[in-house]
PDB file of N, CA and C in Angstrom:
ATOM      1  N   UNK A   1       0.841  -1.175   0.000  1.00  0.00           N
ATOM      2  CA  UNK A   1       0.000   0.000   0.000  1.00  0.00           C
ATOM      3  C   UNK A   1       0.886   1.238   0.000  1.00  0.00           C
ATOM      4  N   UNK A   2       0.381   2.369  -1.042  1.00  0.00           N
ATOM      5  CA  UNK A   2       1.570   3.501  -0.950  1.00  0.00           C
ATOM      6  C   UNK A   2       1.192   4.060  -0.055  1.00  0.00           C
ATOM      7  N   UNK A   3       1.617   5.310   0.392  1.00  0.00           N
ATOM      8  CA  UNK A   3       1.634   6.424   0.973  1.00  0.00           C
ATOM      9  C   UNK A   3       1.062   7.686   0.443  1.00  0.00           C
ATOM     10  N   UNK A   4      -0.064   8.317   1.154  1.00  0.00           N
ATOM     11  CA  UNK A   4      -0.408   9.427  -0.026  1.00  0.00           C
ATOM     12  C   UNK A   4       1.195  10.272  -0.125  1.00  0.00           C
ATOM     13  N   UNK A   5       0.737  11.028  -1.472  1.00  0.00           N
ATOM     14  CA  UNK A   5       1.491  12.129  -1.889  1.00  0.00           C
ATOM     15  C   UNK A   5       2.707  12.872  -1.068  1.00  0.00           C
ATOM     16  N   UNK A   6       2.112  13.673  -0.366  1.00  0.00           N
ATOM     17  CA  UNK A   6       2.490  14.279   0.620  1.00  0.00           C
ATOM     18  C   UNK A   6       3.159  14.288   2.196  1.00  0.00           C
ATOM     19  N   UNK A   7       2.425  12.741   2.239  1.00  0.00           N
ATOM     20  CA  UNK A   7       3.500  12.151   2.856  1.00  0.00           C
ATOM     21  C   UNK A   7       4.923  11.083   2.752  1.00  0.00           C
ATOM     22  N   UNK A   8       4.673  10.548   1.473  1.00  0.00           N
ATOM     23  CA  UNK A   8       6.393  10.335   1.353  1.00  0.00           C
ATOM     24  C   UNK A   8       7.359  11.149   0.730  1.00  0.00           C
ATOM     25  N   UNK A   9       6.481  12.481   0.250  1.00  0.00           N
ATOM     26  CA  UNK A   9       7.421  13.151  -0.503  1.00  0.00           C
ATOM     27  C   UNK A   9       8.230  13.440   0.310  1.00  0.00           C
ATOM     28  N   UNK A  10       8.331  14.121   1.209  1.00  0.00           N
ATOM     29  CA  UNK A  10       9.033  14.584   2.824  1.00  0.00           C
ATOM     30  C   UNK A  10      10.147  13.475   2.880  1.00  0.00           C
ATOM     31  N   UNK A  11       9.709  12.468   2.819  1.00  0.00           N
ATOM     32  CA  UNK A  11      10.841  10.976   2.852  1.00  0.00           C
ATOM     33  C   UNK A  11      11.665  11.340   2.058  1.00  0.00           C
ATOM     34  N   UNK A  12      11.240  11.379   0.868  1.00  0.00           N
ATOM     35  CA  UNK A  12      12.163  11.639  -0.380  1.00  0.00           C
ATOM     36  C   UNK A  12      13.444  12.646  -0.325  1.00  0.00           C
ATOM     37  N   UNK A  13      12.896  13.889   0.368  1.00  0.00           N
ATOM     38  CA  UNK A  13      13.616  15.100  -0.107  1.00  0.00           C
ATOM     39  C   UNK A  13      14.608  14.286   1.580  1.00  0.00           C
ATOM     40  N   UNK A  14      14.029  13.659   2.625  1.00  0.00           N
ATOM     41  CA  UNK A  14      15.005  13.108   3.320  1.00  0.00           C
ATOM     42  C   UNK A  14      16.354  12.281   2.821  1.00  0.00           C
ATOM     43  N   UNK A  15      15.625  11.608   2.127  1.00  0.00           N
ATOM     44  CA  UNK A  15      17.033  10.582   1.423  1.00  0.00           C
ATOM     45  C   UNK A  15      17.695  10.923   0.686  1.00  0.00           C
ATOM     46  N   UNK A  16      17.065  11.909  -0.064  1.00  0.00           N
ATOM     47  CA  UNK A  16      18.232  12.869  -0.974  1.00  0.00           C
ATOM     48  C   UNK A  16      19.289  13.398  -0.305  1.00  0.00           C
ATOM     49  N   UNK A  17      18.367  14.305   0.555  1.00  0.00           N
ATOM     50  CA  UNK A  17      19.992  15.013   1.428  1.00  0.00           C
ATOM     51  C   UNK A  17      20.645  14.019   2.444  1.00  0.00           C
ATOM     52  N   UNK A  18      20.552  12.801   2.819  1.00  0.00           N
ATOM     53  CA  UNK A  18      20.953  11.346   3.429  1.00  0.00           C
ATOM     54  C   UNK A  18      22.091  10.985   2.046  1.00  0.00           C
ATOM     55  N   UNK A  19      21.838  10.942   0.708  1.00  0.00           N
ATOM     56  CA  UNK A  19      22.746  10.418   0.213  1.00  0.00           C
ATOM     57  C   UNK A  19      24.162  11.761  -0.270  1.00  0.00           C
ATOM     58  N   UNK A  20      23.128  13.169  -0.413  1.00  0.00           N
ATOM     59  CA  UNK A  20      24.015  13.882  -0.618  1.00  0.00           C
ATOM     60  C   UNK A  20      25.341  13.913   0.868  1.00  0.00           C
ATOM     61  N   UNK A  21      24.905  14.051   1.824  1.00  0.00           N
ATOM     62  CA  UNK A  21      25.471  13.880   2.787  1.00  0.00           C
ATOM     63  C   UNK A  21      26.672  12.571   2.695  1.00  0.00           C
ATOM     64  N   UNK A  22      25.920  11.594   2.289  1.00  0.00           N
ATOM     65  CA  UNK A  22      27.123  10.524   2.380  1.00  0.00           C
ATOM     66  C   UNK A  22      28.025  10.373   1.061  1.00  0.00           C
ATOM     67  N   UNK A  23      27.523  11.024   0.044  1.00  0.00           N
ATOM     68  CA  UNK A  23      28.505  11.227  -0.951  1.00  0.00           C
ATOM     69  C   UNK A  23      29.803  12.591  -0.678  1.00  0.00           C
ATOM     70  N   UNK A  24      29.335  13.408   0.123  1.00  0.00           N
ATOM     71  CA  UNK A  24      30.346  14.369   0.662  1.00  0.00           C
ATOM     72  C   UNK A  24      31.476  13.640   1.722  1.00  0.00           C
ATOM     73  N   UNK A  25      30.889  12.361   2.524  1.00  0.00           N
ATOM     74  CA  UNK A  25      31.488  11.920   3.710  1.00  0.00           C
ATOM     75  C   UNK A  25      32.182  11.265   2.817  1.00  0.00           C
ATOM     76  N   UNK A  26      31.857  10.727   1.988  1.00  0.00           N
ATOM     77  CA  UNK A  26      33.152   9.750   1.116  1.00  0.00           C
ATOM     78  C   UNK A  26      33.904  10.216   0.465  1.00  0.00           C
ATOM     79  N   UNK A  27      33.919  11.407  -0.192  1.00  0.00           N
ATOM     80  CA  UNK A  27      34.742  12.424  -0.794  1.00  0.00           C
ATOM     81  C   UNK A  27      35.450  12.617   0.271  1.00  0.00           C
ATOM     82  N   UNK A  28      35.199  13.126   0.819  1.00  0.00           N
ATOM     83  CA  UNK A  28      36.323  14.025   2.227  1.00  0.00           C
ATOM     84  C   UNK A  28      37.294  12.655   2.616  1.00  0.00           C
ATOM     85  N   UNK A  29      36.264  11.642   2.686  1.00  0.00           N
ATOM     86  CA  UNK A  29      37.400  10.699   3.682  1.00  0.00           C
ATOM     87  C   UNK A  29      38.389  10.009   2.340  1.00  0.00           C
ATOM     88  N   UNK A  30      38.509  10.118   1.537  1.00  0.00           N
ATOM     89  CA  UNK A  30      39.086   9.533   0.177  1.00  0.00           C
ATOM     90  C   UNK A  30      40.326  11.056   0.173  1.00  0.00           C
ATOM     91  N   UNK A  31      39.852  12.326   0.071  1.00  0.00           N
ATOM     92  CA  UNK A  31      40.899  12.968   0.024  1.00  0.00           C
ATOM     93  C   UNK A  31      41.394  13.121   1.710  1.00  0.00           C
ATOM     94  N   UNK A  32      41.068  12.617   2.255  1.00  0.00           N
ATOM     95  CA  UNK A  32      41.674  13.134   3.988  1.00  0.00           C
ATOM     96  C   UNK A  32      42.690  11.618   3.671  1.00  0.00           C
ATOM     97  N   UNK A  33      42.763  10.409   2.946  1.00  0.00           N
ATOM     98  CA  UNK A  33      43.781   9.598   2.605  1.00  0.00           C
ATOM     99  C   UNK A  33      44.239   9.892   1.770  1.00  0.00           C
ATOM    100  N   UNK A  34      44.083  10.706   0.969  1.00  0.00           N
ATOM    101  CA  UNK A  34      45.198  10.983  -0.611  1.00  0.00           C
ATOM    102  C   UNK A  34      46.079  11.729   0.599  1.00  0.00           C
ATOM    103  N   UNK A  35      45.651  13.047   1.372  1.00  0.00           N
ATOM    104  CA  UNK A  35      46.624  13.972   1.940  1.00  0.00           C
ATOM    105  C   UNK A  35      47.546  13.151   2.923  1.00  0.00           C
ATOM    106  N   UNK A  36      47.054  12.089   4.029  1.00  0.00           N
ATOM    107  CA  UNK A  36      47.826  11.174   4.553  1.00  0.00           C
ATOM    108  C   UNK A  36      48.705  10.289   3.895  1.00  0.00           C
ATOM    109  N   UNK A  37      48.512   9.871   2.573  1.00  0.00           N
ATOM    110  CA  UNK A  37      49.601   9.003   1.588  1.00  0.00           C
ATOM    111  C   UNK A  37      50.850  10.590   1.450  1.00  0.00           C
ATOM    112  N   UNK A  38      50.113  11.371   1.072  1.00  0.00           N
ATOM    113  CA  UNK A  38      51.295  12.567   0.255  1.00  0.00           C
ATOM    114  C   UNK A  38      52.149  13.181   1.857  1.00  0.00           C
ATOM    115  N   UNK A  39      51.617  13.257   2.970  1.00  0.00           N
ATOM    116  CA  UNK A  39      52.440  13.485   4.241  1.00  0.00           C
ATOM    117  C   UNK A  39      53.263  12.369   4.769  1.00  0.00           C
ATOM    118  N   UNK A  40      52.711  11.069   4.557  1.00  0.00           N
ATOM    119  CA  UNK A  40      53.870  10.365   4.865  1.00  0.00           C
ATOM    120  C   UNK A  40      54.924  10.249   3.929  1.00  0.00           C
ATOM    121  N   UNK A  41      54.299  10.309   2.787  1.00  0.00           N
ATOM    122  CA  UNK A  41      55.384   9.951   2.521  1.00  0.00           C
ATOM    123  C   UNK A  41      56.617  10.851   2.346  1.00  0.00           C
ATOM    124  N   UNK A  42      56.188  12.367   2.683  1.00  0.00           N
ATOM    125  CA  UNK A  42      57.428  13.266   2.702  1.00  0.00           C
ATOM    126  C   UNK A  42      57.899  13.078   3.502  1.00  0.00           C
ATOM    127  N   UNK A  43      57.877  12.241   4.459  1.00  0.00           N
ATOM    128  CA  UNK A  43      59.053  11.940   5.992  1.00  0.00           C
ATOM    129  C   UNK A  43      60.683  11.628   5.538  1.00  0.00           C
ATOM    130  N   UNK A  44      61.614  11.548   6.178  1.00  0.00           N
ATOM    131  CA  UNK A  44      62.771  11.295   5.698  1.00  0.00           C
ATOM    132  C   UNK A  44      62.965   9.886   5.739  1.00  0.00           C
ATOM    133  N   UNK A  45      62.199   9.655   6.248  1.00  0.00           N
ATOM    134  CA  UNK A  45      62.254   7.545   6.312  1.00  0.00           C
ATOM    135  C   UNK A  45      62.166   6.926   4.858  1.00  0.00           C
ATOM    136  N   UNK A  46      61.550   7.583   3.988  1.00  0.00           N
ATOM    137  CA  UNK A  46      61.365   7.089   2.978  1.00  0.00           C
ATOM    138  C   UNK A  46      62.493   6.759   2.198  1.00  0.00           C
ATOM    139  N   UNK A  47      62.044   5.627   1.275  1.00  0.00           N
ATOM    140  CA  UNK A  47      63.378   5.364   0.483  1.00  0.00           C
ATOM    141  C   UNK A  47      63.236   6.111  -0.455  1.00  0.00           C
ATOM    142  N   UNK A  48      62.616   6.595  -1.064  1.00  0.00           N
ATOM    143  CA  UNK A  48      61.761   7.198  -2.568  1.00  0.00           C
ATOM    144  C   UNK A  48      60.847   8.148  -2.576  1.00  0.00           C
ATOM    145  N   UNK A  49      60.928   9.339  -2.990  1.00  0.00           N
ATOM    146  CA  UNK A  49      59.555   9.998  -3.583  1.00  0.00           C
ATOM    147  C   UNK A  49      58.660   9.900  -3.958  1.00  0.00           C
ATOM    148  N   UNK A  50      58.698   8.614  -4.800  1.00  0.00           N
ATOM    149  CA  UNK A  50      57.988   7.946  -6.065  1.00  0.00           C
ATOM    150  C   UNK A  50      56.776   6.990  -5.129  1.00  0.00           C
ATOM    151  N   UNK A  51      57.213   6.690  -3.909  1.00  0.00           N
ATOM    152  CA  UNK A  51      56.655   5.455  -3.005  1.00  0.00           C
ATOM    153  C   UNK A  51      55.028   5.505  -3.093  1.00  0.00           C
ATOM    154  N   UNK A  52      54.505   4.368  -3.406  1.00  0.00           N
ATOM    155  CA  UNK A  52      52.896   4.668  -3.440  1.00  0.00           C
ATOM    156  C   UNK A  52      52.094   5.607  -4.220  1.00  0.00           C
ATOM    157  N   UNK A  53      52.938   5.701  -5.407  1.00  0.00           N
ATOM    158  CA  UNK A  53      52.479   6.792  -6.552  1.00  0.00           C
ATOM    159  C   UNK A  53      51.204   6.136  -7.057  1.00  0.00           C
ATOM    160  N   UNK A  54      51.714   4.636  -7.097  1.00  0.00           N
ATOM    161  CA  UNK A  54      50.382   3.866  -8.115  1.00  0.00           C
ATOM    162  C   UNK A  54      48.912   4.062  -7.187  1.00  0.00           C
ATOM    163  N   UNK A  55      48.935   3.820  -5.926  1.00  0.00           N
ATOM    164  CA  UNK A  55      48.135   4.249  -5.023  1.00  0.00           C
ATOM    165  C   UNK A  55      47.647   5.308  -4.820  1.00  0.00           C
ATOM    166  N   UNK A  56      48.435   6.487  -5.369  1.00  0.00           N
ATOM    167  CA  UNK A  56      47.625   7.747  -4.988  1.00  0.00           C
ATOM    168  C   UNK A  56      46.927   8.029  -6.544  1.00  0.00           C
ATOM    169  N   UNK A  57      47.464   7.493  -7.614  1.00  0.00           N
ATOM    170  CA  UNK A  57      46.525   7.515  -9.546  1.00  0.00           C
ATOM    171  C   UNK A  57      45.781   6.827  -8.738  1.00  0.00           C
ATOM    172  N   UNK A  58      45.719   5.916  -8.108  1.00  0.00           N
ATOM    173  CA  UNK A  58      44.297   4.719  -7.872  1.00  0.00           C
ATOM    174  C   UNK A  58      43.051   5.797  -7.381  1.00  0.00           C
ATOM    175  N   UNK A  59      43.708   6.232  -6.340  1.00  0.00           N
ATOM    176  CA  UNK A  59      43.036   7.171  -5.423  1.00  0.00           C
ATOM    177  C   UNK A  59      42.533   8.316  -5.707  1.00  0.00           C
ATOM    178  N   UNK A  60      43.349   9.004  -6.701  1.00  0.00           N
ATOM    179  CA  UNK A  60      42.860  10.245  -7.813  1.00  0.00           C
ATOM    180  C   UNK A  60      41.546   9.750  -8.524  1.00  0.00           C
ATOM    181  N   UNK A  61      41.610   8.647  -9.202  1.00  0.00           N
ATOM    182  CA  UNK A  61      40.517   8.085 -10.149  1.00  0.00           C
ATOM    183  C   UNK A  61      39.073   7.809  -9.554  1.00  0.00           C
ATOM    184  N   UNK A  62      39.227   7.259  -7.968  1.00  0.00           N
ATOM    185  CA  UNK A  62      37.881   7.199  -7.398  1.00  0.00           C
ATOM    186  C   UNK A  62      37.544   8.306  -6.842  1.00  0.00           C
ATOM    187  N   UNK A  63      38.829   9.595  -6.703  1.00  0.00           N
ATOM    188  CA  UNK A  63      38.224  11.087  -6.052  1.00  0.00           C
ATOM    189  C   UNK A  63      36.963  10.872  -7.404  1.00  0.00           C
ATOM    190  N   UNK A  64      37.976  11.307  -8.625  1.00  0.00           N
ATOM    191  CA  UNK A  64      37.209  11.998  -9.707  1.00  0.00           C
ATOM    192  C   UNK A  64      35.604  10.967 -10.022  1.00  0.00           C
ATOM    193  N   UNK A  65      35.436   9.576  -9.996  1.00  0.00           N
ATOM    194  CA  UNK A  65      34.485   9.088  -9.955  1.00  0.00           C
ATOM    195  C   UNK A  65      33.609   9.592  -8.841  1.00  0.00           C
ATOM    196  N   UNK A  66      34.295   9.668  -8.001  1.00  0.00           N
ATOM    197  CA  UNK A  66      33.174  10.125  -6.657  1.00  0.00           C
ATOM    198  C   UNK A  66      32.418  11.930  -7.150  1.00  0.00           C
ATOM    199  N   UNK A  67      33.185  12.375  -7.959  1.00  0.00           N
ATOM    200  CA  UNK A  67      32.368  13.805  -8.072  1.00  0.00           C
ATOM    201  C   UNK A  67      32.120  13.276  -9.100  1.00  0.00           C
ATOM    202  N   UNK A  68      31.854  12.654 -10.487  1.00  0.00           N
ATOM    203  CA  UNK A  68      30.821  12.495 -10.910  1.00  0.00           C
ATOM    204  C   UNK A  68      29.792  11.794 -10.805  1.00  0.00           C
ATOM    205  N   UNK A  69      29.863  11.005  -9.849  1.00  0.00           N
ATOM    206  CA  UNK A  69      28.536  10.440  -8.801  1.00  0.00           C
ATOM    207  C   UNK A  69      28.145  11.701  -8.488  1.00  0.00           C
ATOM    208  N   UNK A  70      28.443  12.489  -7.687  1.00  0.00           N
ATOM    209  CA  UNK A  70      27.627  13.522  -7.137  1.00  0.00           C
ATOM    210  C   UNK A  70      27.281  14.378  -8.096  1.00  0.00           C
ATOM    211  N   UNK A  71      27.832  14.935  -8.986  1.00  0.00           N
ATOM    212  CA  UNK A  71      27.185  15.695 -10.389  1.00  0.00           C
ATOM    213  C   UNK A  71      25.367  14.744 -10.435  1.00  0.00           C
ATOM    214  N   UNK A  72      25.494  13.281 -10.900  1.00  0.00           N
ATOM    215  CA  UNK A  72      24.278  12.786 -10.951  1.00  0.00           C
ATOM    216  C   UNK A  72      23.216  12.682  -9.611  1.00  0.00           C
ATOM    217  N   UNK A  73      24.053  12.372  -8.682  1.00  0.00           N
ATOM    218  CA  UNK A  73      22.692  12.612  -7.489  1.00  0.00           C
ATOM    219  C   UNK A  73      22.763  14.357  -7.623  1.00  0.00           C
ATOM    220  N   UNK A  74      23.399  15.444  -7.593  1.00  0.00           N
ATOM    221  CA  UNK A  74      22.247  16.919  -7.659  1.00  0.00           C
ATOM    222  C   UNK A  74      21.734  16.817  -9.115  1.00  0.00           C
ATOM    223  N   UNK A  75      21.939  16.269  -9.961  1.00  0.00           N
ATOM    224  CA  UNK A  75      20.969  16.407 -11.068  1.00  0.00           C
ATOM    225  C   UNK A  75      19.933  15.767 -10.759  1.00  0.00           C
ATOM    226  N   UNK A  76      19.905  14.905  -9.961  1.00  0.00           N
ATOM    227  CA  UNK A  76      18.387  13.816  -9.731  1.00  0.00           C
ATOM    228  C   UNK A  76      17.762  14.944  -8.856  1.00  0.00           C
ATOM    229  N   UNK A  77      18.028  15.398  -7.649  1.00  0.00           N
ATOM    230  CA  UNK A  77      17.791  16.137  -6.774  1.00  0.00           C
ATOM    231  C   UNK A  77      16.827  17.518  -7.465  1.00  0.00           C
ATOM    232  N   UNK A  78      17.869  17.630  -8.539  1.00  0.00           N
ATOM    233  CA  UNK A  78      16.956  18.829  -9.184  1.00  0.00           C
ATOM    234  C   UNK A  78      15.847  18.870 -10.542  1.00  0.00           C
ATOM    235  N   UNK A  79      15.682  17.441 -10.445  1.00  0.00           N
ATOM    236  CA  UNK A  79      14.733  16.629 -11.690  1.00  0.00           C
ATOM    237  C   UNK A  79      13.448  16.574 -10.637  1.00  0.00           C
ATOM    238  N   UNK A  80      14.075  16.228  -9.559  1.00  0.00           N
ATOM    239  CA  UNK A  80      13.186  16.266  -8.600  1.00  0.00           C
ATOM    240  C   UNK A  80      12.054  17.249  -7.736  1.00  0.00           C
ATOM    241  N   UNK A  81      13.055  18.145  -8.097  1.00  0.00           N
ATOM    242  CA  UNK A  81      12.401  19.577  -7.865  1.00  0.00           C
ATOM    243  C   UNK A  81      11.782  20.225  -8.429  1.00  0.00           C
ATOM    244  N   UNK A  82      12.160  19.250  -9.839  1.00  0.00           N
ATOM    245  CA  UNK A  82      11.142  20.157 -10.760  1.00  0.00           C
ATOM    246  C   UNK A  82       9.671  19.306 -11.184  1.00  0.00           C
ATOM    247  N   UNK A  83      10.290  17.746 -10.857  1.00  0.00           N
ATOM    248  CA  UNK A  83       8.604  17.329 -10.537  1.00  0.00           C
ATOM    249  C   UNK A  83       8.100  17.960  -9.746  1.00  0.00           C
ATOM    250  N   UNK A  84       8.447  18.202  -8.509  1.00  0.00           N
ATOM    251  CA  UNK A  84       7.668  19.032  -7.489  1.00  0.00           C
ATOM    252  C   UNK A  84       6.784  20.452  -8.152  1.00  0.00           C
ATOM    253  N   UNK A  85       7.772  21.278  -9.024  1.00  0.00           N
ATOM    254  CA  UNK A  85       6.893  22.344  -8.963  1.00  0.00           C
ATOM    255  C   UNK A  85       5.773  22.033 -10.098  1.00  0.00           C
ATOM    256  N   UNK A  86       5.908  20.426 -10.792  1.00  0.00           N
ATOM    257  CA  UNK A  86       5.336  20.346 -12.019  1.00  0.00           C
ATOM    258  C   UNK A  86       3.514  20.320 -11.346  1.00  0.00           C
ATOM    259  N   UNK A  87       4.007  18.860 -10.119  1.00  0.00           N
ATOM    260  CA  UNK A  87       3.022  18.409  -9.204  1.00  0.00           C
ATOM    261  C   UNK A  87       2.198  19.005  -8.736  1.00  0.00           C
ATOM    262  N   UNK A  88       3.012  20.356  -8.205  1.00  0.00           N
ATOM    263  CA  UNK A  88       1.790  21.167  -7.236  1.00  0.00           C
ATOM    264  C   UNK A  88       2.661  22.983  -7.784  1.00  0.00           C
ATOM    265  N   UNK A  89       2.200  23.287  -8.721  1.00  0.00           N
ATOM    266  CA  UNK A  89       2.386  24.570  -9.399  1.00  0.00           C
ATOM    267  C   UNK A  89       2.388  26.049  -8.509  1.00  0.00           C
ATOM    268  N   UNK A  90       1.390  25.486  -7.585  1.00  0.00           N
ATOM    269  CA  UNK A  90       1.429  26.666  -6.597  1.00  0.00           C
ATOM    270  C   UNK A  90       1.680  26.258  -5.528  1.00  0.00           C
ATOM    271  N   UNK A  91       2.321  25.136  -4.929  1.00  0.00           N
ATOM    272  CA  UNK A  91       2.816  24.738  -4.101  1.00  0.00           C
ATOM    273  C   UNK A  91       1.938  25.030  -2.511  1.00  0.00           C
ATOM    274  N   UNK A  92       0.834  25.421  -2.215  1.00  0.00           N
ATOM    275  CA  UNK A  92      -0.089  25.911  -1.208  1.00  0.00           C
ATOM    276  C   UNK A  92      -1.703  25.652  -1.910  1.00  0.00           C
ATOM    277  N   UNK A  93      -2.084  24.137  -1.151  1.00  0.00           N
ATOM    278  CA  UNK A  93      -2.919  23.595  -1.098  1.00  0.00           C
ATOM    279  C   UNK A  93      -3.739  23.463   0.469  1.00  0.00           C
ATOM    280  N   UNK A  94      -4.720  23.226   0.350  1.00  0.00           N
ATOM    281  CA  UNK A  94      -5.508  22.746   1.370  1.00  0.00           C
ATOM    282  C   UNK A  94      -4.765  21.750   2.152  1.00  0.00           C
ATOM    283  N   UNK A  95      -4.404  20.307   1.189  1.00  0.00           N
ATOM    284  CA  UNK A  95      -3.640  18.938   1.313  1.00  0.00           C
ATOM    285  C   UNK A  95      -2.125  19.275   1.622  1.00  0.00           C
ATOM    286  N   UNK A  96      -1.946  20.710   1.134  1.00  0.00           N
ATOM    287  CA  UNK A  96       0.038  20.428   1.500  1.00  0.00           C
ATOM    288  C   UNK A  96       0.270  21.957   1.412  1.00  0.00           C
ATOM    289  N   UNK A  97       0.130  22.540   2.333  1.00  0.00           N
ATOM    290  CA  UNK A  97      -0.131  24.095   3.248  1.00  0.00           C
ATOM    291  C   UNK A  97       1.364  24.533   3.255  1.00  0.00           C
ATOM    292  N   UNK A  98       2.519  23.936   2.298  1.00  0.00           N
ATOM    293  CA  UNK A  98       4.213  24.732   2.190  1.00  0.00           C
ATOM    294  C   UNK A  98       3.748  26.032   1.419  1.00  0.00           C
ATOM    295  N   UNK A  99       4.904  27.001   1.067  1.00  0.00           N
ATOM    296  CA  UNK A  99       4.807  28.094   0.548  1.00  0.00           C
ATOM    297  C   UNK A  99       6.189  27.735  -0.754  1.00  0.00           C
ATOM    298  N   UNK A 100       7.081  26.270  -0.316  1.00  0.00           N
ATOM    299  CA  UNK A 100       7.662  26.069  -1.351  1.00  0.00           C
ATOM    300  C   UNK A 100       7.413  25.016  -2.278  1.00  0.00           C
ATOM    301  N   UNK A 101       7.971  24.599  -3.336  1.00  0.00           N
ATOM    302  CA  UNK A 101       7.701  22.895  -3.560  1.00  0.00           C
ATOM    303  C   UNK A 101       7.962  22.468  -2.776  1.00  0.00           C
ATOM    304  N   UNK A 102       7.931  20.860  -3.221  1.00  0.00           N
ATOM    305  CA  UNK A 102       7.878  19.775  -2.314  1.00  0.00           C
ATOM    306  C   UNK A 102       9.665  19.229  -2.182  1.00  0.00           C
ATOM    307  N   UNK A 103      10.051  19.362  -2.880  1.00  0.00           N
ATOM    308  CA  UNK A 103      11.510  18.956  -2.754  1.00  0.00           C
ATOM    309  C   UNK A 103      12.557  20.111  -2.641  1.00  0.00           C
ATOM    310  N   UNK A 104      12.205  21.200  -2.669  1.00  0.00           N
ATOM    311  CA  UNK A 104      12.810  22.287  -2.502  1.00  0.00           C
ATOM    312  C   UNK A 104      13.624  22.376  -1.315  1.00  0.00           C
ATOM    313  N   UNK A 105      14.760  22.708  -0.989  1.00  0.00           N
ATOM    314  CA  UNK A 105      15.740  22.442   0.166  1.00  0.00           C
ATOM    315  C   UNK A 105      15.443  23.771   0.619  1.00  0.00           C
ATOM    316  N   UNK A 106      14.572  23.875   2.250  1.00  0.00           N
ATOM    317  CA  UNK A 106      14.060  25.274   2.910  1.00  0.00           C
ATOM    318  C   UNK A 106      15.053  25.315   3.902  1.00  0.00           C
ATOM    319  N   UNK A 107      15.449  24.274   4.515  1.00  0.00           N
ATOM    320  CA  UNK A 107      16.294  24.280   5.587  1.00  0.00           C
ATOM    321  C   UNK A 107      15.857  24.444   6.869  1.00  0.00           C
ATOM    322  N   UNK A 108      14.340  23.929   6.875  1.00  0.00           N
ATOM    323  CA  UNK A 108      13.360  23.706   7.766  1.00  0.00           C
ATOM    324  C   UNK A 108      13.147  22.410   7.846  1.00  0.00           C
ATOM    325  N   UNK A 109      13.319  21.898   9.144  1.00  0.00           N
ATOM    326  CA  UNK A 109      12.966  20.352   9.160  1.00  0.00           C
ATOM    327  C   UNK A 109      11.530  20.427   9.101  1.00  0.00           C
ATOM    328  N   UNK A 110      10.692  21.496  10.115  1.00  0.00           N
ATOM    329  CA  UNK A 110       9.759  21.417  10.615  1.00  0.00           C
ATOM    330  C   UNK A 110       8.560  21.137   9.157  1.00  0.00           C
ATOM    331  N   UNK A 111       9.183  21.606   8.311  1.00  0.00           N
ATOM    332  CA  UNK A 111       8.246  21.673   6.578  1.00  0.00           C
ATOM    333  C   UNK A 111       8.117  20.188   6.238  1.00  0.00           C
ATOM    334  N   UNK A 112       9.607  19.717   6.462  1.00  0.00           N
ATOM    335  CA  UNK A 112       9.178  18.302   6.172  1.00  0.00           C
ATOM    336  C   UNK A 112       8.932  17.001   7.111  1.00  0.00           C
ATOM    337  N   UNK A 113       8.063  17.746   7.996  1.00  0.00           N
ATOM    338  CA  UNK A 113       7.189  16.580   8.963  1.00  0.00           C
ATOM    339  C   UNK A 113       6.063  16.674   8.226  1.00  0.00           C
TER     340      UNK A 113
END
């Protein structure tokens, strides 16, 4: 059984910013190890400069995959937004009393209870 309208949309615009969120946490923690490979290895212990080069191209390649993952989740995000304003044009109904769309990021939790 679905959910009316209006109430899973609220879900929705939740999991969006749930994945945008965890696509930022994986970015950061991917370059917070590129910067830990490039500090150790400037220590004087090292035998080489070169040490773990192939590891940090490895590591470059899933930064750059990881931002074009996120290019496609804010494009979904904003496909999304624009169903919203398609859905409810004036966005202030009887049934769903916002003053924005429905997926529109207000920065009000309280909108999307």
């Amino acid at each position: 059984m679905s959910q009316p309208l209006p109430l899973a949309l609220p879900k929705l615009r939740s999991f969006v910013r749930d994945a945008e969120a965890a696509a930022d946490a994986a970015l950061i923690a991917k370059i917070d190890l590129m910067r830990g490979i490039l500090h150790t290895r400037q220590s004087e212990e090292m035998p080489a400069p070169h040490v773990c080069q192939d590891g940090i191209v490895r590591l470059a390649r899933a930064i750059q995959s990881d931002v074009g993952a996120q290019n496609d989740l804010f494009r979904t995000h904003d496909a999304m937004t624009r169903a919203g304003r398609e859905i409810w044009p004036d966005a202030v109904t009887a049934d769903y009393p916002h003053d924005t769309p429905w997926f529109e990021d207000t920065g009000d939790e309280a909108s999307a209870a």
